[in-house]
Protein backbone atom coordinates (compact mmCIF):
# COMPACT_ATOMS: atom_id res chain seq x y z
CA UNK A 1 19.87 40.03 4.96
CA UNK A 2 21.93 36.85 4.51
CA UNK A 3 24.63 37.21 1.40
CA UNK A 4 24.46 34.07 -1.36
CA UNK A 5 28.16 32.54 -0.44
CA UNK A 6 29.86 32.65 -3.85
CA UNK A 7 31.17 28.84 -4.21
CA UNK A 8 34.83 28.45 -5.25
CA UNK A 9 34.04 25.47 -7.64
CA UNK A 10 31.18 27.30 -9.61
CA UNK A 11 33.98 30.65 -10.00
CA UNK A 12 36.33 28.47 -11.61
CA UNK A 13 33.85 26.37 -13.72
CA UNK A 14 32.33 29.95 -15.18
CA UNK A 15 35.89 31.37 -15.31
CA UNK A 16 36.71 27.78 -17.48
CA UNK A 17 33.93 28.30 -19.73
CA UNK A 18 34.35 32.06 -20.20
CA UNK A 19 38.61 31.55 -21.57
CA UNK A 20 37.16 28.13 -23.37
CA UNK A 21 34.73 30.96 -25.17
CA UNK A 22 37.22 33.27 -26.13
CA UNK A 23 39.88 30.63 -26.97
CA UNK A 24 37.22 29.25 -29.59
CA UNK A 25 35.93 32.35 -30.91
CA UNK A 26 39.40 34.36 -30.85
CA UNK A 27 39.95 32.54 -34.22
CA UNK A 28 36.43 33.67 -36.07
CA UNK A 29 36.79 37.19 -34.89
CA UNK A 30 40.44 37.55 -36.13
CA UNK A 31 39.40 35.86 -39.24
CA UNK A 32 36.21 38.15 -39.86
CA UNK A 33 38.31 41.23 -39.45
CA UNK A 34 41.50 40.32 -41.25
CA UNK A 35 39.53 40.12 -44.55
CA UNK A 36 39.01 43.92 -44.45
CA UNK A 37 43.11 44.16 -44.45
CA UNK A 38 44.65 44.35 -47.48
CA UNK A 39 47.28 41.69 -48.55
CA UNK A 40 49.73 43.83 -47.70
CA UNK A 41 49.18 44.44 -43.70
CA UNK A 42 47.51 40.99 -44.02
CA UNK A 43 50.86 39.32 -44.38
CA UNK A 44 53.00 42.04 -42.24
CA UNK A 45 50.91 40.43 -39.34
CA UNK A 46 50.83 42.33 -35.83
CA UNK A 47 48.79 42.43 -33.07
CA UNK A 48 46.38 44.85 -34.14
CA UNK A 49 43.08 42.68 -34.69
CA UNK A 50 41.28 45.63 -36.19
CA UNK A 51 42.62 47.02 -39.93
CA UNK A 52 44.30 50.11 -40.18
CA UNK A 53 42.40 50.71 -43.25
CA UNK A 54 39.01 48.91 -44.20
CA UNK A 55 39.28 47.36 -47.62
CA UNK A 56 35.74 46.12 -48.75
CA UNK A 57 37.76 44.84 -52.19
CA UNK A 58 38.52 41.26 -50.55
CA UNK A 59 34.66 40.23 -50.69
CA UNK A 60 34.17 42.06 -54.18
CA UNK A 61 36.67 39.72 -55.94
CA UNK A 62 36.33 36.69 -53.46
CA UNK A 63 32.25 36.45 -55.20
CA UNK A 64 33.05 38.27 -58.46
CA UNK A 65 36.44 36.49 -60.12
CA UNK A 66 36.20 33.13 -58.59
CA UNK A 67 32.87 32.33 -59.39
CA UNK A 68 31.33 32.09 -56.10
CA UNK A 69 27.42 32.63 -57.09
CA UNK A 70 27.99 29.47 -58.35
CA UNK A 71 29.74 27.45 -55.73
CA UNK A 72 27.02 29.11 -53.59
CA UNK A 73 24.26 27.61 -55.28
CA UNK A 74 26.10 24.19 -55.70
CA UNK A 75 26.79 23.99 -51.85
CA UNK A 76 22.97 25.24 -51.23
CA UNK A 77 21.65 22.40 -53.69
CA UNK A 78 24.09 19.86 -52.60
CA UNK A 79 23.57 20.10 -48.60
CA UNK A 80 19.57 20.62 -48.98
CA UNK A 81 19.06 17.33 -51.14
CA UNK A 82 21.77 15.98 -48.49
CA UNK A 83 18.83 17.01 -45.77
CA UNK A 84 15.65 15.42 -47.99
CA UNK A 85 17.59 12.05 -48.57
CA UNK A 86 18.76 12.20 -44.96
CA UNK A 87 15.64 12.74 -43.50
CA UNK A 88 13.75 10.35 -45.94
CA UNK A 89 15.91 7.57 -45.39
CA UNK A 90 17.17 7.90 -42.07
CA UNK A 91 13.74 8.45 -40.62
CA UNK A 92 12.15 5.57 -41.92
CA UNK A 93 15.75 3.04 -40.97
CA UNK A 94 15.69 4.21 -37.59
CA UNK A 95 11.25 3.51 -37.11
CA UNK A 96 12.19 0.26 -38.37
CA UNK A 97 14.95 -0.17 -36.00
CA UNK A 98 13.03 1.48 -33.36
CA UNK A 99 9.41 -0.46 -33.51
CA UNK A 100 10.41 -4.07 -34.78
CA UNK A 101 12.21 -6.97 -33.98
CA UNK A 102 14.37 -8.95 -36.03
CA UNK A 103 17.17 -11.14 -35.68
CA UNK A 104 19.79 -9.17 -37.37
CA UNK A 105 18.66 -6.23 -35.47
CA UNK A 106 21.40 -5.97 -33.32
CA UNK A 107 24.19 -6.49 -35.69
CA UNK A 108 22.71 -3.50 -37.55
CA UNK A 109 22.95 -1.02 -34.87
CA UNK A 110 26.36 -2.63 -34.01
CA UNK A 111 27.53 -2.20 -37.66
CA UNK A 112 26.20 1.75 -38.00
CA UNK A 113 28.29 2.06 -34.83
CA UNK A 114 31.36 0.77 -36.07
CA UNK A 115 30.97 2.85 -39.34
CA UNK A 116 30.76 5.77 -37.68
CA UNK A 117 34.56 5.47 -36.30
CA UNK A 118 35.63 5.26 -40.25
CA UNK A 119 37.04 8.52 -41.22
CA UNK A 120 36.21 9.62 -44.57
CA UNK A 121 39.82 10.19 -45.76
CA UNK A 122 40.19 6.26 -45.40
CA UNK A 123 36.99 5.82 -47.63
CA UNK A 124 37.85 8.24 -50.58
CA UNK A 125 39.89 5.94 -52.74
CA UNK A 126 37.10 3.40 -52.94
CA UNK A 127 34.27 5.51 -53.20
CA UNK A 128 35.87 7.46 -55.96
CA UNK A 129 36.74 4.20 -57.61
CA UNK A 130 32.83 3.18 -57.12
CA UNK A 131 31.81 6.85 -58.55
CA UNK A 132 33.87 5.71 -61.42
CA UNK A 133 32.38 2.46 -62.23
CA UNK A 134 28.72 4.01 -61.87
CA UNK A 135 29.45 6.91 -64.24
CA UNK A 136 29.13 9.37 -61.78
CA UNK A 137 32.40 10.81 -61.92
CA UNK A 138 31.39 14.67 -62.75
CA UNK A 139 27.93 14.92 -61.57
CA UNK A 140 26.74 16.66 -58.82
CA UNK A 141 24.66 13.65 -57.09
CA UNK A 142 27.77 11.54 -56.99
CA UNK A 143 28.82 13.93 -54.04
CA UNK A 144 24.95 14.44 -52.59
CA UNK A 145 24.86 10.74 -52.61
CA UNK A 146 28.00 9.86 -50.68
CA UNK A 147 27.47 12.86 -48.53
CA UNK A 148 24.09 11.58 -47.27
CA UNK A 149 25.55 7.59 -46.79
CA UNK A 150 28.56 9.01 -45.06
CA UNK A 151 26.24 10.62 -42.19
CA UNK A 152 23.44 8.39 -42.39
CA UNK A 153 24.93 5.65 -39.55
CA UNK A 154 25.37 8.56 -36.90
CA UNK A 155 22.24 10.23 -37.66
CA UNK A 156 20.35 7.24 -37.70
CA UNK A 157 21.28 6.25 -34.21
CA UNK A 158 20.77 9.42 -33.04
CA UNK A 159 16.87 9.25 -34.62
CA UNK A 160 16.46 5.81 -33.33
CA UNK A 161 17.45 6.36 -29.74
CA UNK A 162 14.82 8.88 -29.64
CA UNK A 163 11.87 7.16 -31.14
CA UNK A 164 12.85 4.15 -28.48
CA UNK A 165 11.96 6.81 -25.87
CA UNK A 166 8.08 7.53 -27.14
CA UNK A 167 5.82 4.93 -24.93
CA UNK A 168 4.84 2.06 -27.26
CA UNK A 169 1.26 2.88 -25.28
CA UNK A 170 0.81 5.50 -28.60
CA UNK A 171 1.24 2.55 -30.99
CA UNK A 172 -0.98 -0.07 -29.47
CA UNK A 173 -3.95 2.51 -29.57
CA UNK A 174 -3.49 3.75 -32.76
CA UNK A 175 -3.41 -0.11 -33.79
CA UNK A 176 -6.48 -0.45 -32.14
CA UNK A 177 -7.82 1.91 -33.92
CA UNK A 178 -7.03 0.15 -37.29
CA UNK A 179 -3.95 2.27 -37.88
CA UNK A 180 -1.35 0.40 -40.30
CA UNK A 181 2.30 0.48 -39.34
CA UNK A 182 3.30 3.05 -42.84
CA UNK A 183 0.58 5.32 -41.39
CA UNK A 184 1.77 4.77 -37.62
CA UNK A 185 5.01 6.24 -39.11
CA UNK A 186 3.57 9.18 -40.86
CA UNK A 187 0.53 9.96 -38.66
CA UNK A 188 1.98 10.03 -35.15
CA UNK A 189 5.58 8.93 -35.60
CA UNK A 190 6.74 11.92 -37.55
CA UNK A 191 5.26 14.65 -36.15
CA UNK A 192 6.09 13.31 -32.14
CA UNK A 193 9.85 12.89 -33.50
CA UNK A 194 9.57 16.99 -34.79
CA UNK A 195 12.75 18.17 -32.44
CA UNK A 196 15.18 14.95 -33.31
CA UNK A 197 13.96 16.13 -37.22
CA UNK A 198 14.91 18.95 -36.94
CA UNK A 199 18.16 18.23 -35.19
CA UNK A 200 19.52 15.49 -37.77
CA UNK A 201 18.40 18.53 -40.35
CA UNK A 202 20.64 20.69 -39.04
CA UNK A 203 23.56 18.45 -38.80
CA UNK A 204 22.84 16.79 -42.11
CA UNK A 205 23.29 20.73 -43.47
CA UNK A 206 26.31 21.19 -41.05
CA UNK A 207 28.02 17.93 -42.72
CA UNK A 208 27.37 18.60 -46.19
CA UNK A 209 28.08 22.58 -46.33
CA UNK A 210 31.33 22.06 -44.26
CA UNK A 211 33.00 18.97 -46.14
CA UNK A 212 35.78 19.06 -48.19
CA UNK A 213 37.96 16.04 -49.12
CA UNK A 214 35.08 14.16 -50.76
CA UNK A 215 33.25 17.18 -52.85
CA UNK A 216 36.59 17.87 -54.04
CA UNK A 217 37.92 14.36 -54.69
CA UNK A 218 34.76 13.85 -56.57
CA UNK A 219 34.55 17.19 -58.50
CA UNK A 220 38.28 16.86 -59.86
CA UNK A 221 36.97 16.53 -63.59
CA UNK A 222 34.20 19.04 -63.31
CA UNK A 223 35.34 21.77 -61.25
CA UNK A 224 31.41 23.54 -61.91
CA UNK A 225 30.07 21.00 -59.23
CA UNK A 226 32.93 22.18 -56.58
CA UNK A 227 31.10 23.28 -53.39
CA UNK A 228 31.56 26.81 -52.00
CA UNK A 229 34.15 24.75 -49.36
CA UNK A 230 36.42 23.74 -52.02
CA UNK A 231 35.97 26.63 -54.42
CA UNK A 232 37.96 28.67 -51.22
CA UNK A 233 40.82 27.20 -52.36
CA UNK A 234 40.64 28.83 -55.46
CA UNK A 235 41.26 32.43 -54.02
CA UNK A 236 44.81 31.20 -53.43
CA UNK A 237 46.12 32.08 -56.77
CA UNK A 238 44.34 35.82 -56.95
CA UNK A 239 47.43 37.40 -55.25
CA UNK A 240 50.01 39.44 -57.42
CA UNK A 241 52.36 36.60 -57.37
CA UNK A 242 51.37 36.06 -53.26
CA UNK A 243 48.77 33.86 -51.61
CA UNK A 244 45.97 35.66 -51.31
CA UNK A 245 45.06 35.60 -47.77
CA UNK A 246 42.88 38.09 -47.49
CA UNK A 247 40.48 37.08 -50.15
CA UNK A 248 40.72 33.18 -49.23
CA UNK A 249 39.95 34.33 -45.48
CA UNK A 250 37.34 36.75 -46.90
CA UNK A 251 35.89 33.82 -48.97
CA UNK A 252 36.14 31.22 -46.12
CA UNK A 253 33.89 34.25 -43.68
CA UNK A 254 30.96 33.92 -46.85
CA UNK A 255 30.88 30.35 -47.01
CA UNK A 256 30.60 30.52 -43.47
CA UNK A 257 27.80 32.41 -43.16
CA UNK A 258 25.02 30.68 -44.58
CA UNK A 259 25.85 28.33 -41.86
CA UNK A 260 25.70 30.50 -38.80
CA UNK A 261 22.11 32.29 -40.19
CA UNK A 262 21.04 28.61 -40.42
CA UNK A 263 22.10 27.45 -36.73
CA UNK A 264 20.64 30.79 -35.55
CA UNK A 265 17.47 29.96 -37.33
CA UNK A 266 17.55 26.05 -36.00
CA UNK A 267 18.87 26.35 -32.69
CA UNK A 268 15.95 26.20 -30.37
CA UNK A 269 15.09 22.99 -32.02
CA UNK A 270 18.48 22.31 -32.00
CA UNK A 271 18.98 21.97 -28.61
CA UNK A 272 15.26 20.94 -27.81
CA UNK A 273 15.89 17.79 -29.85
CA UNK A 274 19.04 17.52 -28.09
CA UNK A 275 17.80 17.49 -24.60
CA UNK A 276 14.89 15.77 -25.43
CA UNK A 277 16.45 12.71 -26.55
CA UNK A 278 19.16 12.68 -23.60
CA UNK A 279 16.27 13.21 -21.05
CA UNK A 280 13.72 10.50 -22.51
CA UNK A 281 16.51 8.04 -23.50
């Protein structure tokens, strides 16, 4: 029987992707066990990854004394209404975009494009000044609002360079069988465009849960809006005249969480929606 030669290139891609791996996750598992240290061997460092002694306190105080049922529920409402708008508004810009012609069509996609390349940090001092002049300053949609219209121009691409791919054949019989274009987008749009949905949800969640310069930028006069990213900070000051470590890193592994139960819940249609697009597109 004939032995499968081993090719040199595929060792060295696998052996590539197996350090890349470890390089990324090195970080997460370091991070998940060093809040079961206590402050003390936290900050004595070493090379020992595990604890010498498991202290359960870190997550006890991290949700208990810095008010993190709160910023947990404030992150949860903030990035699911970040989701609805997303999907309500960039769903029905990127049909339009998708199934019509107009002359400023192109410009459009050119301008989401180029908005896309504007980091946030560069935006903050105007949208906070535009927060101000609508009387949002201190209210929880001020930072759902400008969470949703800072993703939007990616997202929408993404949605419209999928709903290019479905064969206009779908539209023209539908048409013909009296179907108007709202209905089009509702009736057979929607539910072919399920796995690019679902995709845009999940990065729409991934956006909102994860940011930090604008929720707390935004929340400076409130601090009862702050998100569970920027309530982390918080945990700084808990030490016995020390940073905290232990409880920040403890606090940073439970506002991680929700995160990784929600990619683990999305990722099939994660990477279906994905694939699909790059494949049909």
């Amino acid at each position: 029987m004939k032995k499968k030669r081993i090719k040199p290139g595929r060792v060295l891609c696998y052996a590539f992707l197996t350090a890349m791996t470890i390089f990324s996750a090195f970080p997460l598992i370091y991070a998940f066990f060093g809040s079961f240290k206590s402050s003390v061997e936290f900050l004595n460092g070493g090379a020992n990854i595990l604890p010498a002694q498991w202290d359960f306190s870190s997550y006890a105080k991290a949700w208990k004394e810095a008010n993190f049922a709160r910023y947990t529920l404030n992150s949860l409402f903030i990035s699911g209404m970040t989701v609805v708008l997303t999907l309500i508004v960039g769903s029905m810009a990127s049909y339009v975009l998708a199934r019509t012609s107009f002359r400023a069509k192109p410009a459009i996609i050119g301008l989401l494009g180029l908005v896309m390349f504007i980091p946030n940090v560069v935006l903050i001092f105007p949208i906070f000044k535009m927060c101000q002049s609508l009387n949002l300053m201190g209210n929880i949609w001020s930072i759902i609002i400008t969470q949703t219209a800072s993703g939007l121009p990616f997202l929408v691409i993404l949605m419209q360079s999928y709903m290019v791919s479905i064969s206009r054949e779908i539209d023209e019989a539908a048409e013909m069988d009296g179907c108007s274009f709202f209905r089009l987008f509702y009736n057979i749009m929607l539910p072919l465009s399920k796995p690019i949905l679902a995709t845009v949800a999940l990065f729409a969640f991934k956006n909102a849960w994860n940011s930090y310069l604008l929720p707390l930028a935004l929340s400076l006069s409130k601090p009862e809006i702050r998100p569970l990213t920027v309530g982390v900070i918080a945990l700084k000051d808990m030490g016995e005249g020390i940073s905290a470590w232990n409880i920040m890193i403890a606090g940073s592994v439970l506002a991680v969480f929700p995160m990784v139960i929600v990619y683990l819940f999305m990722n099939r249609f994660f990477i279906e929606g994905i694939t699909s697009g790059s494949v049909k597109g």
